[in-house]
Each structure stands twice: as structure tokens, then as C-alpha cells.
Protein backbone atom coordinates (compact mmCIF):
# COMPACT_ATOMS: atom_id res chain seq x y z
CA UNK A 1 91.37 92.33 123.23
CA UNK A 2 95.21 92.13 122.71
CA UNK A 3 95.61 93.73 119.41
CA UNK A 4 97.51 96.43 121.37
CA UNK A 5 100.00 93.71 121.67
CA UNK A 6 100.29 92.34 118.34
CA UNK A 7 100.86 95.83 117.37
CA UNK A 8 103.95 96.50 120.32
CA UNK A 9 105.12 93.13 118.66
CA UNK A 10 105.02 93.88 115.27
CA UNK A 11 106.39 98.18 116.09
CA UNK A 12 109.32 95.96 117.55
CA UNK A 13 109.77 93.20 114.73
CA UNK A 14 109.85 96.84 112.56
CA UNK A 15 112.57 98.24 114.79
CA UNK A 16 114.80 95.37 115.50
CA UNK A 17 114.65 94.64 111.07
CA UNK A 18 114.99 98.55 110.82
CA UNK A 19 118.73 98.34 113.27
CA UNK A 20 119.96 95.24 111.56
CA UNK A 21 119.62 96.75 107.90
CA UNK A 22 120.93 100.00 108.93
CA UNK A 23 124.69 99.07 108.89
CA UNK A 24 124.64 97.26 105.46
CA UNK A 25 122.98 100.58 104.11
CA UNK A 26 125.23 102.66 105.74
CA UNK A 27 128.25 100.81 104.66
CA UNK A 28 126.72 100.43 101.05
CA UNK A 29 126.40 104.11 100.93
CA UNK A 30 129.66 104.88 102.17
CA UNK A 31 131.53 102.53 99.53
CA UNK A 32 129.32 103.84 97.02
CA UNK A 33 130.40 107.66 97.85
CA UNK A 34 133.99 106.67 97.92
CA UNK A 35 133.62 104.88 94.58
CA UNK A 36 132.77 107.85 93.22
CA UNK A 37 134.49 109.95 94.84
CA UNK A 38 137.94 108.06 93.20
CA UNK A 39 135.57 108.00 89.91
CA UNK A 40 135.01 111.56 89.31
CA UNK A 41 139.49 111.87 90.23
CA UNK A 42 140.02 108.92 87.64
CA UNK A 43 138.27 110.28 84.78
CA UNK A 44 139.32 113.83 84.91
CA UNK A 45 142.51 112.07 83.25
CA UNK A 46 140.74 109.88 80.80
CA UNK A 47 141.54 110.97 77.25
CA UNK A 48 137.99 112.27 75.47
CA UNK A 49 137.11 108.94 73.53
CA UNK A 50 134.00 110.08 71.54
CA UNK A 51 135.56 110.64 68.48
CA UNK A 52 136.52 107.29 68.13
CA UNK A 53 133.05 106.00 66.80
CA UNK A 54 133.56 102.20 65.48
CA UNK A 55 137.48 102.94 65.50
CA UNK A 56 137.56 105.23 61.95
CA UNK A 57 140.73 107.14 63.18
CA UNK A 58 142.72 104.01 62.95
CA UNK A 59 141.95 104.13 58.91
CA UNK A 60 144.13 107.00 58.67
CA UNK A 61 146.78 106.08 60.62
CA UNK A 62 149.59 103.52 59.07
CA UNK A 63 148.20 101.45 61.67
CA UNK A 64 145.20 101.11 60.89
CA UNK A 65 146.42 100.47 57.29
CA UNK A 66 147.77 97.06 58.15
CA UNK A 67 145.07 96.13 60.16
CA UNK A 68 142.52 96.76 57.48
CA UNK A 69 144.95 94.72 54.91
CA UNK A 70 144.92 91.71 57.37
CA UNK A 71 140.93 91.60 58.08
CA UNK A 72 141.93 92.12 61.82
CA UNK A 73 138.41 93.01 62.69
CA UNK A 74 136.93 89.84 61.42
CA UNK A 75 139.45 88.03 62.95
CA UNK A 76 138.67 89.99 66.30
CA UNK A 77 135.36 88.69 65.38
CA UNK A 78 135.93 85.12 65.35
CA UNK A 79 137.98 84.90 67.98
CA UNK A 80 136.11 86.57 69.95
CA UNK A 81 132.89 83.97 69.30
CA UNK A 82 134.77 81.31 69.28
CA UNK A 83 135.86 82.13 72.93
CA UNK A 84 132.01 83.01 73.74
CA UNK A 85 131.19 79.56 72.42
CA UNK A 86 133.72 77.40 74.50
CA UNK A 87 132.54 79.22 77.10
CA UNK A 88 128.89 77.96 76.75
CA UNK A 89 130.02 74.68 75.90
CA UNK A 90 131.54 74.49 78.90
CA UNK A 91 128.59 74.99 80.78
CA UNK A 92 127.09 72.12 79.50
CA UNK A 93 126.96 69.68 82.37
CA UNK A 94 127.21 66.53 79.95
CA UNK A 95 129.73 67.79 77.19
CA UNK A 96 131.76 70.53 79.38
């Protein structure tokens, strides 16, 4: 008998949640155009980076001598972890 006024009730429910998530999706999609808007400016002056697979141009460089002669990439390494682990320790809610 009223089920043409559940449905008015829920066409408005749809309409009033429709207007209030229009202005976070139109401000979403505006930030998101001007992000890459300045992304496609940035990276036409990024240097071209693909030739630098697991950093074997600094092994010809004097450079990359040195840092080959000091084990700089295992030290990289463990620094690296060790930071990564006092992180998660830190999260501990007992030991941190």
C-alpha cells in the first residue's frame, strides 16, 4: 500500500548520498589531474635511469671502485635492516 513511499524515500536517501559524495569526487579528481599534470612537466627533465640496472655503471667509474673495495653495498645492507628492525621493535608495545 505505501511502497510508493518507501521508494520516494529511498530515490531521496540515493540523491541526498549522491550530492554529499559529489564534492569529495570532484575535488579528488581535480587534485588528481593537477598531480599529473605537474607529473608529466617533472619528468620530462628526469635523466633516463634504465640503464642503471642494479647500479653496474658505478663499476666502471673510480667511484664505484672504492665502493666495491669497501663492501659499501653490504654495508647499505645492514644498515639498512638494522634500521627496519628498530623500527619493528619499536612497535612492540612491551619492549618499544
Amino acid at each position: 500500500m505505501f511502497q510508493w513511499l518507501a521508494d520516494l524515500l529511498v530515490k531521496i536517501v540515493e540523491w541526498v548520498l549522491d550530492l554529499v559524495l559529489y564534492i569529495p569526487r570532484l575535488v579528488w579528481s581535480i587534485a588528481a589531474d593537477i598531480i599529473l599534470f605537474f607529473w608529466g612537466k617533472i619528468s620530462s627533465y628526469m635523466p633516463d635511469l634504465s640503464g642503471l640496472s642494479n647500479l653496474n655503471v658505478l663499476k666502471s667509474t673510480g667511484v664505484g671502485y672504492y665502493l666495491c673495495l669497501m663492501d659499501f653495498w653490504i654495508g647499505l645492507a645492514i644498515i639498512t635492516s638494522a634500521y627496519i628492525v628498530r623500527f619493528l621493535i619499536r612497535r612492540i608495545p612491551v619492549v618499544g
